[in-house]
C-alpha atoms as a PDB file:
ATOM      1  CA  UNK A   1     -70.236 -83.440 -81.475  1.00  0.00           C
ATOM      2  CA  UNK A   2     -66.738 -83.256 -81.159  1.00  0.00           C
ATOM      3  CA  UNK A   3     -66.023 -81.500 -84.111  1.00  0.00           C
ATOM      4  CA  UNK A   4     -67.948 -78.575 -83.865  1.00  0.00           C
ATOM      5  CA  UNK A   5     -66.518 -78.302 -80.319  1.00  0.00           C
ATOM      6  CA  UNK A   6     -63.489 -78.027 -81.673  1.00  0.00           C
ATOM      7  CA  UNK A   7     -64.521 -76.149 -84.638  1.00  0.00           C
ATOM      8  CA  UNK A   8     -66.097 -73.235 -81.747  1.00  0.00           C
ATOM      9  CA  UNK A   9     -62.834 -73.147 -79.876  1.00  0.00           C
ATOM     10  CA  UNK A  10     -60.852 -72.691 -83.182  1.00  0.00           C
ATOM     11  CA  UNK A  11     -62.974 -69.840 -84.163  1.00  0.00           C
ATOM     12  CA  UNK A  12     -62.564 -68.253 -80.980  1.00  0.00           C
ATOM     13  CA  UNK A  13     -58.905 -68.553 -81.326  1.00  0.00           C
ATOM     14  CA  UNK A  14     -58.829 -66.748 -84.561  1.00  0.00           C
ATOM     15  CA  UNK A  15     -61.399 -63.927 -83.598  1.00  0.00           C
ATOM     16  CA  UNK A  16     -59.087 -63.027 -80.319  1.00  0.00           C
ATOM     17  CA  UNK A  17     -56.155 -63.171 -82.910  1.00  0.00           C
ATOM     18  CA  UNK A  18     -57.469 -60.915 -85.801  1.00  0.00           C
ATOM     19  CA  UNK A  19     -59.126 -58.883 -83.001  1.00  0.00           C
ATOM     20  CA  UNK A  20     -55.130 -58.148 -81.593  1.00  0.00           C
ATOM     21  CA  UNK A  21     -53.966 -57.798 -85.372  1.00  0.00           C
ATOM     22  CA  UNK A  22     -56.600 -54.938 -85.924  1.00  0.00           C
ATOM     23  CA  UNK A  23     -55.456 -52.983 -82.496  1.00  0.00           C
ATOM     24  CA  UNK A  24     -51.546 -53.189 -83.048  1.00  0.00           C
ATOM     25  CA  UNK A  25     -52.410 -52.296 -86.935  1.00  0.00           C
ATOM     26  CA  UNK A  26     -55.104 -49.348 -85.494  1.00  0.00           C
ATOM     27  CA  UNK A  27     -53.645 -48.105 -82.281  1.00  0.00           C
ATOM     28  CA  UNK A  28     -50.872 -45.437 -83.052  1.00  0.00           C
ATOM     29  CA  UNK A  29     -47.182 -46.231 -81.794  1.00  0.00           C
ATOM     30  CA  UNK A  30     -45.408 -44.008 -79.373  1.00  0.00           C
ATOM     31  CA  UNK A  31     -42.685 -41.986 -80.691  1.00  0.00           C
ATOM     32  CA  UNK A  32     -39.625 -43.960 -80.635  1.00  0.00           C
ATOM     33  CA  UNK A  33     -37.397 -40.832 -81.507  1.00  0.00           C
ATOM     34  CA  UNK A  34     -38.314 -39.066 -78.201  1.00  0.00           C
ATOM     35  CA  UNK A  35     -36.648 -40.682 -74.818  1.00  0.00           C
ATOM     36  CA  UNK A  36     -38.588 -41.030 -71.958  1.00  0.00           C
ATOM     37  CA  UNK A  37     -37.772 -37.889 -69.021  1.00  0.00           C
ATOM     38  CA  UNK A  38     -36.023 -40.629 -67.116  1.00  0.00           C
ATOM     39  CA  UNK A  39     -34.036 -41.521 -69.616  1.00  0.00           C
ATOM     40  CA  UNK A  40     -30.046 -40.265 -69.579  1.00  0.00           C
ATOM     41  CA  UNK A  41     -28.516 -38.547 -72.501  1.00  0.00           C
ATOM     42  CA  UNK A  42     -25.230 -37.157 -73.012  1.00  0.00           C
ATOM     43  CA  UNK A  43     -24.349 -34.022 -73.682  1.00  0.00           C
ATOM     44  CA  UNK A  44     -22.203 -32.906 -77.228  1.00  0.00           C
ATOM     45  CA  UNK A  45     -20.155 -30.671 -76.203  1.00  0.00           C
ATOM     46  CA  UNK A  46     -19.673 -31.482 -72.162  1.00  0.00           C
ATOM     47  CA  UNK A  47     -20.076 -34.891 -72.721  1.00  0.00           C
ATOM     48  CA  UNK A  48     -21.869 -35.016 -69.640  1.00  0.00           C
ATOM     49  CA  UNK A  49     -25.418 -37.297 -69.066  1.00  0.00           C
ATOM     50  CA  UNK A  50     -28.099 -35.169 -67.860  1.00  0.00           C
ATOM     51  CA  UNK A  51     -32.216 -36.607 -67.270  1.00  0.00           C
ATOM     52  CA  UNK A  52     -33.794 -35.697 -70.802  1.00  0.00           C
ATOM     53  CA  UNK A  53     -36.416 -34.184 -68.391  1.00  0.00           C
ATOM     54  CA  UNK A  54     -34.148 -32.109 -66.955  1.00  0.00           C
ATOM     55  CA  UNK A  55     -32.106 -31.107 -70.175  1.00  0.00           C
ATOM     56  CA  UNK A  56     -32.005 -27.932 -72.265  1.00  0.00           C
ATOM     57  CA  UNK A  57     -33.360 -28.973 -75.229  1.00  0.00           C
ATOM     58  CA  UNK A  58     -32.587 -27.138 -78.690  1.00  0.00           C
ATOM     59  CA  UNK A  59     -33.970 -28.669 -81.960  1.00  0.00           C
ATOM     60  CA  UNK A  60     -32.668 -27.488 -85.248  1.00  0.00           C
ATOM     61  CA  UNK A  61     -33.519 -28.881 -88.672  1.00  0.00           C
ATOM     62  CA  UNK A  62     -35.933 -31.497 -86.864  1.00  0.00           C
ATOM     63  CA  UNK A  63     -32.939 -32.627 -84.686  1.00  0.00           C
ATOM     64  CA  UNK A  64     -33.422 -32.577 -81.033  1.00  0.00           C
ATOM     65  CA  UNK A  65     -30.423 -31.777 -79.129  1.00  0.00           C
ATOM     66  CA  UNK A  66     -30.033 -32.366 -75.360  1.00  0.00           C
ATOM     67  CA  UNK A  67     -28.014 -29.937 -72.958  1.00  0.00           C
ATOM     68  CA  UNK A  68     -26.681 -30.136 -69.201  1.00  0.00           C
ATOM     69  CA  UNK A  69     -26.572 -25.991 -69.360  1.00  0.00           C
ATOM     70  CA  UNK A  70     -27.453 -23.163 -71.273  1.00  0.00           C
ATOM     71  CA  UNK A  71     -23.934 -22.390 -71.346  1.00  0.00           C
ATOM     72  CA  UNK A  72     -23.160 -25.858 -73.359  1.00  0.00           C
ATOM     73  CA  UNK A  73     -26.375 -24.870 -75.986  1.00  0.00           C
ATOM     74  CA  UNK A  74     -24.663 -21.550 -76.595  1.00  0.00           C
ATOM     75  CA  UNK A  75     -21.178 -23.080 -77.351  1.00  0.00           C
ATOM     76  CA  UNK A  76     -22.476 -25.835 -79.688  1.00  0.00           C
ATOM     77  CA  UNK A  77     -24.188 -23.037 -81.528  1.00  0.00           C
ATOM     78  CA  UNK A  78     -20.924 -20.764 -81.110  1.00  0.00           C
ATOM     79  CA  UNK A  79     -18.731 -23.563 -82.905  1.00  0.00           C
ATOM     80  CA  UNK A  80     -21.134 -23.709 -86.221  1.00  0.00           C
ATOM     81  CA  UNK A  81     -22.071 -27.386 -85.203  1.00  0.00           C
ATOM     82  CA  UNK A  82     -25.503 -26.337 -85.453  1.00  0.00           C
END
């Protein structure tokens, strides 16, 4: 009697296991690349942190770049970095 108690608590065990396998394995990750809006950046050219909610944003050549002003966007694409 024993056994198959055990045998039922072991199964159950390895259903809730593969069942959280599947949904990690399923269930689509969140961009890692983008930071959260509450999340501080710093600036290339100012070198100033600014909210990434906040922040000019400029993406060139599928690289997202984060700005305290339109001012510092303009000058990083002034100077060729861009």
């Amino acid at each position: 009697m024993y056994k198959i108690i055990i045998i039922l608590i072991l199964l159950i065990i390895m259903f809730y296991m593969v069942r959280r396998a599947a949904r990690a394995w399923i269930e689509p990750k969140p961009d890692q690349a983008t930071p959260g809006k509450d999340v501080m950046i710093q600036d290339p050219v100012c070198k100033v942190y600014v909210a990434a909610g906040t922040a000019i944003v400029e993406e060139v050549s599928g690289q997202r770049y984060y700005f305290c002003s339109q001012d510092c966007a303009k000058h990083f694409r002034r100077e060729g970095k861009v």
